[in-house]
Protein backbone atom coordinates (compact mmCIF):
# COMPACT_ATOMS: atom_id res chain seq x y z
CA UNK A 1 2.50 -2.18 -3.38
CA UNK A 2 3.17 -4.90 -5.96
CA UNK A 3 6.35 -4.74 -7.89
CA UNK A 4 4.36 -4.19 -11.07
CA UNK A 5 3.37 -0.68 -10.20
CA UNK A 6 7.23 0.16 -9.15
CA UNK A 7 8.82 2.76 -12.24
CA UNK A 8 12.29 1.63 -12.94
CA UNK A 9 13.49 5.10 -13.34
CA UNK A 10 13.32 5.93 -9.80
CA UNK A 11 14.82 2.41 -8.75
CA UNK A 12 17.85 3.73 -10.48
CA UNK A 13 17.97 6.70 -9.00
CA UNK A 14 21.40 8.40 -7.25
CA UNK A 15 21.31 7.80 -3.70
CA UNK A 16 22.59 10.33 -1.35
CA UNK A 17 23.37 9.86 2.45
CA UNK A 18 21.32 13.09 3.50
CA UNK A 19 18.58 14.40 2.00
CA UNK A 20 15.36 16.37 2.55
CA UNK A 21 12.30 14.80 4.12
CA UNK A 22 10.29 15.66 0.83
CA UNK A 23 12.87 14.54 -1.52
CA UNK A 24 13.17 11.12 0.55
CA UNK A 25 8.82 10.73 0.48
CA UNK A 26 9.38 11.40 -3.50
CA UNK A 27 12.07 8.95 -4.51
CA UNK A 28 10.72 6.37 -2.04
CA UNK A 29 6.90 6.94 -3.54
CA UNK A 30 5.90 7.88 -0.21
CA UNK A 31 3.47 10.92 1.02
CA UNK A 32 5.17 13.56 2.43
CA UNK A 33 2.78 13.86 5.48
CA UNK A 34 3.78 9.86 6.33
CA UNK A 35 7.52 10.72 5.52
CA UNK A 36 7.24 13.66 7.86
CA UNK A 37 5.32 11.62 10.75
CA UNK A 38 7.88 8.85 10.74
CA UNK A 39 10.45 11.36 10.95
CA UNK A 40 9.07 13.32 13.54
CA UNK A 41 8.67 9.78 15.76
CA UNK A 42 12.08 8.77 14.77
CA UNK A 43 10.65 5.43 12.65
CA UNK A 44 12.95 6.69 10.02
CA UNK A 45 16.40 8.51 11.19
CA UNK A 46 16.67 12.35 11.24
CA UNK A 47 19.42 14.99 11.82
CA UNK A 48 18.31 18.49 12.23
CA UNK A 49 20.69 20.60 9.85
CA UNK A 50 20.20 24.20 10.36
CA UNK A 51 15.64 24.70 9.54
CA UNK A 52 15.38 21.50 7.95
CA UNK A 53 15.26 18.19 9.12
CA UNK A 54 17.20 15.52 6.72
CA UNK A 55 16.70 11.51 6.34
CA UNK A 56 19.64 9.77 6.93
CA UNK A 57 19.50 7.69 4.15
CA UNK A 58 22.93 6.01 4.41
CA UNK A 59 22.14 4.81 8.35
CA UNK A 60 18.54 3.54 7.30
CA UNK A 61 19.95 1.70 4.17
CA UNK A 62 22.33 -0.03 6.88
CA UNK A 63 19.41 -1.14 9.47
CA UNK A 64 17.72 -2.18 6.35
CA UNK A 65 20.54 -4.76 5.43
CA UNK A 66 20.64 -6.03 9.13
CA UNK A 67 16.99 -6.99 9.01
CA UNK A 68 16.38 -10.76 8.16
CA UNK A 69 13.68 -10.71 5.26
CA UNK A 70 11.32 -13.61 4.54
CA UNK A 71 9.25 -14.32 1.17
């Protein structure tokens, strides 16, 4: 994905720590059947609250800041 094709209205979007799988795929412009499949093989981190299964998105925003990016 080039950051051309990136809308800046979801980059500003509220950020939440927990969050539904679906609502993660959505703001991340990801397809909910990938979302669900990383989830499912913990790629992405998961807590199972009550029937649904939630991203942790404050733990994967903190492995993403450990990672050492190159350009």
């Amino acid at each position: 994905m080039e950051l051309e094709e990136l809308d800046p209205a979801q980059l500003q979007a509220q950020q939440r720590d927990l969050e539904t799988i679906e609502g993660w795929a959505e703001r991340n412009g990801i397809a909910y059947g990938v979302a669900r499949a990383w989830a499912m093989k913990a790629v992405i981190p998961t807590l199972k609250v009550g029937k649904r299964r939630m991203v942790n998105s404050a733990l994967f925003r903190s492995w993403l800041l450990e990672q050492e990016w190159t350009a």
